[in-house]
Protein backbone atom coordinates (compact mmCIF):
# COMPACT_ATOMS: atom_id res chain seq x y z
CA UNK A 1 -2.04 -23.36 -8.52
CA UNK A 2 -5.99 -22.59 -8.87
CA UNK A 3 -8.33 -24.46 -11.38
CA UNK A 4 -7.95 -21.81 -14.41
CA UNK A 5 -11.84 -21.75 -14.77
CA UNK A 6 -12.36 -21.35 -11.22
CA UNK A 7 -9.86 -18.27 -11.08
CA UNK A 8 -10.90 -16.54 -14.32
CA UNK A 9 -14.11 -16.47 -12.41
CA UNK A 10 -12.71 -15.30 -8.87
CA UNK A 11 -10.79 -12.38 -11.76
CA UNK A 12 -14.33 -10.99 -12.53
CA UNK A 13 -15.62 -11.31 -9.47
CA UNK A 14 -13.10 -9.22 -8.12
CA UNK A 15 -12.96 -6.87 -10.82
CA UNK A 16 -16.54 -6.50 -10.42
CA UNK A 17 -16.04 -5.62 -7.26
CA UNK A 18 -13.74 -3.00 -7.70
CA UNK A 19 -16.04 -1.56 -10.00
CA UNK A 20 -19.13 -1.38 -7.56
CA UNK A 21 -17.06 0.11 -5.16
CA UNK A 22 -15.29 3.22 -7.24
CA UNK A 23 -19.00 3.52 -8.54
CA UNK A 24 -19.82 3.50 -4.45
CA UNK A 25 -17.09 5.87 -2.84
CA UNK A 26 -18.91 8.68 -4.30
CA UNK A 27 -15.93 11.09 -3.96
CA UNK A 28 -12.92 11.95 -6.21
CA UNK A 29 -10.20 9.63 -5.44
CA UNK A 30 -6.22 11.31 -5.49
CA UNK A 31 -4.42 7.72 -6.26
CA UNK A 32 -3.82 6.67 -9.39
CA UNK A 33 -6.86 3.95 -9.61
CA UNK A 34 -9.04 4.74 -7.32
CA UNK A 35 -7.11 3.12 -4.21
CA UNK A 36 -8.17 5.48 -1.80
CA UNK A 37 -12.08 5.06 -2.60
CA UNK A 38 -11.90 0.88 -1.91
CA UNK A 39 -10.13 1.56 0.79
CA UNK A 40 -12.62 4.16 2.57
CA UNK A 41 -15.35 1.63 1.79
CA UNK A 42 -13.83 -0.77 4.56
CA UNK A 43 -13.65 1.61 7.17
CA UNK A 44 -15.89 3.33 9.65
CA UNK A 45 -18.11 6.26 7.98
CA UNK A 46 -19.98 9.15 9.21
CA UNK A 47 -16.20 11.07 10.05
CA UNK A 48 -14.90 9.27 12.30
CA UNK A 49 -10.87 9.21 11.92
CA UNK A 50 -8.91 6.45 10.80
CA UNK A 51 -5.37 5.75 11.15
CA UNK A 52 -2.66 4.80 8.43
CA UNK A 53 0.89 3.53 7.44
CA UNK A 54 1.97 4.52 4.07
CA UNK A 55 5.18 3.53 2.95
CA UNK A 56 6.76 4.50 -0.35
CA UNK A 57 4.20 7.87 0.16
CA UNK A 58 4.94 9.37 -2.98
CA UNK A 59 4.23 12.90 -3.36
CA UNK A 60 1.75 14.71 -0.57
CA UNK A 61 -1.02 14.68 -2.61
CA UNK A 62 -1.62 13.32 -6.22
CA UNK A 63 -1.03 9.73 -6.66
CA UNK A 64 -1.80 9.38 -2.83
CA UNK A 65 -3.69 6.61 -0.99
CA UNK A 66 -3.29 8.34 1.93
CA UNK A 67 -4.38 12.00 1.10
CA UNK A 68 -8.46 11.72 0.85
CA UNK A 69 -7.99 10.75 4.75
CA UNK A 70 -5.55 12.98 5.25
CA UNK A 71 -7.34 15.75 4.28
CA UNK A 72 -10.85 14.42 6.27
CA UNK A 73 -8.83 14.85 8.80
CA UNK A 74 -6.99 11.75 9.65
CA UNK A 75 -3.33 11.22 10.41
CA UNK A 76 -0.37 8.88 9.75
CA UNK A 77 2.83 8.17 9.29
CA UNK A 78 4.51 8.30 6.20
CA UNK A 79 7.39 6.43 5.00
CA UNK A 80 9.69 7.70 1.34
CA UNK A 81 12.94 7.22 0.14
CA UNK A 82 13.52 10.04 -2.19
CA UNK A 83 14.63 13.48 0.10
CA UNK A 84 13.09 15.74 -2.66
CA UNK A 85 9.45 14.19 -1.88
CA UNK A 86 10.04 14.18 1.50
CA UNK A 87 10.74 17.65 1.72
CA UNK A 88 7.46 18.23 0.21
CA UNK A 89 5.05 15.86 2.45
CA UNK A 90 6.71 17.64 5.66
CA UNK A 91 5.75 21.03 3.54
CA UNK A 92 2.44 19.95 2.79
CA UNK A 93 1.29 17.51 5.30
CA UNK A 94 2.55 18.75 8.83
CA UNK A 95 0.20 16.73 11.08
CA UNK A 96 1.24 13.03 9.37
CA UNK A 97 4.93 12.02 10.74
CA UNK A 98 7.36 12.00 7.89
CA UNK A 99 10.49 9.82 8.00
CA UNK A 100 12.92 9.48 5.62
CA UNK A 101 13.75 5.44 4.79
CA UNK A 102 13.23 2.50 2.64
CA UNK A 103 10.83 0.01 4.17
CA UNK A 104 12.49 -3.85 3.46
CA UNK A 105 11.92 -7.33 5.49
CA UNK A 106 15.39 -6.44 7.45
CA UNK A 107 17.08 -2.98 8.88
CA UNK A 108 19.96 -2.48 6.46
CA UNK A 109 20.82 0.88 4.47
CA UNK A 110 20.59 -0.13 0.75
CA UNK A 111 20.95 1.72 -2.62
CA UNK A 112 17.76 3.54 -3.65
CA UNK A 113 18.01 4.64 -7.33
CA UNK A 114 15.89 7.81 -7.91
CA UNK A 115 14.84 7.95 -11.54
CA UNK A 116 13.01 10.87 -13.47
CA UNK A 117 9.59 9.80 -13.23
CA UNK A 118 9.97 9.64 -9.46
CA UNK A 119 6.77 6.97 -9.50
CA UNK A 120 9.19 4.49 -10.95
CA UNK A 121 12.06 4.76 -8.26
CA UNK A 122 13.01 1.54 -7.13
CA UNK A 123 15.30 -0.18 -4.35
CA UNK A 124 14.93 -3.30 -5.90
CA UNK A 125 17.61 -4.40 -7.98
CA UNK A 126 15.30 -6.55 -9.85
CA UNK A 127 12.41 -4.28 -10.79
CA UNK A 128 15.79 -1.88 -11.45
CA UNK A 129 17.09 -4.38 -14.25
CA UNK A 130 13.96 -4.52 -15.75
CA UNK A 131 13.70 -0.98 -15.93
CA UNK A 132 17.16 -0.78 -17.06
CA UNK A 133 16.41 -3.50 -19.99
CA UNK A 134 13.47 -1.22 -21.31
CA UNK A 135 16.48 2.20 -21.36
CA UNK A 136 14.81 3.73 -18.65
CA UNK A 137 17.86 4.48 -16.65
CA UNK A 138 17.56 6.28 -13.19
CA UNK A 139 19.06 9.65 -12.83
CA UNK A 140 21.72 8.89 -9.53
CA UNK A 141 21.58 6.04 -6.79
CA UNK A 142 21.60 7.44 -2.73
CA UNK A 143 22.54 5.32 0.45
CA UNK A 144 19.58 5.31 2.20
CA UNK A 145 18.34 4.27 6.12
CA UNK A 146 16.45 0.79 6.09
CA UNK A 147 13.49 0.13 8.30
CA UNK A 148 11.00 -2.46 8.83
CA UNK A 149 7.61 -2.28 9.82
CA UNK A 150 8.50 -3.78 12.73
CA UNK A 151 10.95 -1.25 13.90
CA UNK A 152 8.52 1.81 14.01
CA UNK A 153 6.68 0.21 16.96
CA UNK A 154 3.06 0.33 15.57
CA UNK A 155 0.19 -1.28 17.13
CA UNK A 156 -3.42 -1.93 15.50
CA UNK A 157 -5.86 -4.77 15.52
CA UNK A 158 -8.65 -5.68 12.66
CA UNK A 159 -11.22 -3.95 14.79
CA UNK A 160 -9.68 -0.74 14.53
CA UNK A 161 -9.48 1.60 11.79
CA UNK A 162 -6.42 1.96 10.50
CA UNK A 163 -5.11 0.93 6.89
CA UNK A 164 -1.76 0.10 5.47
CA UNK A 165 -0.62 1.26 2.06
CA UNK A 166 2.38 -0.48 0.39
CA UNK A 167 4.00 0.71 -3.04
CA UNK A 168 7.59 0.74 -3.16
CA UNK A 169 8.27 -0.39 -6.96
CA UNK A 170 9.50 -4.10 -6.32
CA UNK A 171 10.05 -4.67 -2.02
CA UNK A 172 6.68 -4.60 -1.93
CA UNK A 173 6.41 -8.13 -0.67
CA UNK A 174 9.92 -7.90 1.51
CA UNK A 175 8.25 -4.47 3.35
CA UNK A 176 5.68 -7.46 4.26
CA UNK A 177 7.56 -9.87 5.34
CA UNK A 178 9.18 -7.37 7.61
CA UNK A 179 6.24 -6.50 9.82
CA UNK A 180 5.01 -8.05 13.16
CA UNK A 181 1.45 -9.16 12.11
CA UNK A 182 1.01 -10.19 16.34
CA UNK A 183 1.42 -6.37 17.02
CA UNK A 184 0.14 -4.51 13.87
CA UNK A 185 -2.07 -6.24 12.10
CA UNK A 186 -4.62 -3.51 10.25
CA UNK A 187 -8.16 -3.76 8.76
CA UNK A 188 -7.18 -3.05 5.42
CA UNK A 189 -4.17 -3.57 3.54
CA UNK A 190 -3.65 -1.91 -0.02
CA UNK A 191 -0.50 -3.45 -2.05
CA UNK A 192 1.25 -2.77 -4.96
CA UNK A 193 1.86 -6.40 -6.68
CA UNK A 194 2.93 -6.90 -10.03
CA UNK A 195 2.94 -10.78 -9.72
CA UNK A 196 -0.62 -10.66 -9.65
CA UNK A 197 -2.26 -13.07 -11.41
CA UNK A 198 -5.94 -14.82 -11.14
CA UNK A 199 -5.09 -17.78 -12.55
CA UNK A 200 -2.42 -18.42 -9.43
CA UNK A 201 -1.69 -16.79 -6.35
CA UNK A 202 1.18 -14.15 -5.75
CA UNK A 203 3.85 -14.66 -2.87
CA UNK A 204 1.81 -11.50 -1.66
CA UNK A 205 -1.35 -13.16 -2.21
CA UNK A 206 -0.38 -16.38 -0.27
CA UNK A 207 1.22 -14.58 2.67
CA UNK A 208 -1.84 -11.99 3.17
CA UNK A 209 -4.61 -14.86 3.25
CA UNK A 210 -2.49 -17.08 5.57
CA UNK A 211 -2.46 -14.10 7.84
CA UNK A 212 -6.76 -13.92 7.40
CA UNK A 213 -7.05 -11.01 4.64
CA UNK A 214 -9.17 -11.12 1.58
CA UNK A 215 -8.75 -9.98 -1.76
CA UNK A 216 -11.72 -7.52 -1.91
CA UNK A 217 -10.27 -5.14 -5.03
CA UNK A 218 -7.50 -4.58 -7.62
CA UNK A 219 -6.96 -1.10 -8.83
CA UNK A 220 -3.99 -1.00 -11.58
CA UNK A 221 -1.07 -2.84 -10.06
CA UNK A 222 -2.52 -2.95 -6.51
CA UNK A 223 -4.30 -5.31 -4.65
CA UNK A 224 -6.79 -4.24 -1.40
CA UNK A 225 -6.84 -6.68 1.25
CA UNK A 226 -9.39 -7.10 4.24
CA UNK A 227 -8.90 -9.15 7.36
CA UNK A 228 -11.59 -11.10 8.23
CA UNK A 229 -12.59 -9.98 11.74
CA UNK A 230 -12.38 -6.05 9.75
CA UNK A 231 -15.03 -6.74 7.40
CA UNK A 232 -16.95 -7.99 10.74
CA UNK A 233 -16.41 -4.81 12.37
CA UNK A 234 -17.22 -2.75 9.07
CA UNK A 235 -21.00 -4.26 8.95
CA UNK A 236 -21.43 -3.32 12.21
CA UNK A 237 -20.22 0.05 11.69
CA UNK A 238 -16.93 -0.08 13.96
């Protein structure tokens, strides 16, 4: 647990922060808060490409962390649950690679309850109660394939620039947990994480900073991450 005062202060720092940055990016941002534009501020500029992992992708372009890049020309891979939305990215987005899965900290095929507001689907049975305790009620509940980060075989290193985007309603922390930080460890990581809190840290907080990140924004529910040796590379313009 932080000193209250101490992390009230750290709160509007950050927030602060976020603030300079959106004011910064100087483009119009396609995710919901401005994700995409704190993100690009942590990695190489004058065109050069970056790489990404986006898991719980959402639709192909609005709402997207990963679009802005996309559409600079970058490339990815893109991780969703829901078939309807992944019909669309491999429509709309035919140079990123497209698989079909929920992301978790082990490889097991779980329900994935697909709701009307498709931001809101969840494979988390607790974000589900909660939902279900407000009368939001999801439309039906699929089997789907489960993956970890892990599995896909990805390889990156602070120094590069590549970014990992994480918003899957709930397994946020699990998708986490479920990656091989020795192998793929990118410059930035952007994270959906309701526990938030900056008067104590989140299980997503604590596990990100042991592993040499830093909180450097908050945009709505997520949190953007830098490692260490990435905000090294970023002043020198790597």
């Amino acid at each position: 647990m932080k000193n209250t005062h101490s992390s009230l202060q750290f709160g509007r720092r950050i927030q602060q922060r976020t603030l300079r940055l959106l004011q910064d990016g100087g483009q119009p941002s396609w995710s919901q808060g401005g994700e995409d534009i704190i993100i690009g501020c942590y990695l190489p500029r004058g065109g050069r490409a970056c790489e990404y992992l986006d898991i719980g992708a959402g639709e192909p372009k609005q709402g997207s962390n990963s679009y802005r890049f996309y559409k600079a020309g970058s490339h990815g891979i893109l991780i969703e649950a829901n078939p309807f939305l992944v019909h669309k990215l491999r429509k709309s987005r035919p140079k990123d690679k497209v698989i079909q899965a929920a992301c978790g900290e082990a490889p097991r095929t779980m329900p994935f309850h697909i709701f009307d507001t498709w931001q809101l689907s969840t494979a988390d049975p607790r974000r589900l109660k909660t939902l279900v305790d407000e009368g939001i009620r999801p439309e039906k509940t699929i089997a789907v394939e489960g993956i970890t980060i892990a599995l896909l075989n990805v390889t990156a290193d602070p120094s590069s620039a590549t970014f990992l985007s994480v918003d899957v309603e709930g397994n946020d922390l699990d998708v986490l947990r479920g990656n091989n930080w020795d192998t793929y460890c990118p410059r930035v990581v952007c994270v959906e994480d309701f526990e938030f809190d900056a008067t104590s840290d989140s299980e997503i907080h604590t596990l990100l900073t042991e592993r040499g990140y830093k909180l450097e924004g908050r945009a709505l529910y997520s949190s953007i991450y830098v490692h260490e040796e990435g905000l090294v590379a970023r002043s020198l313009g790597i």
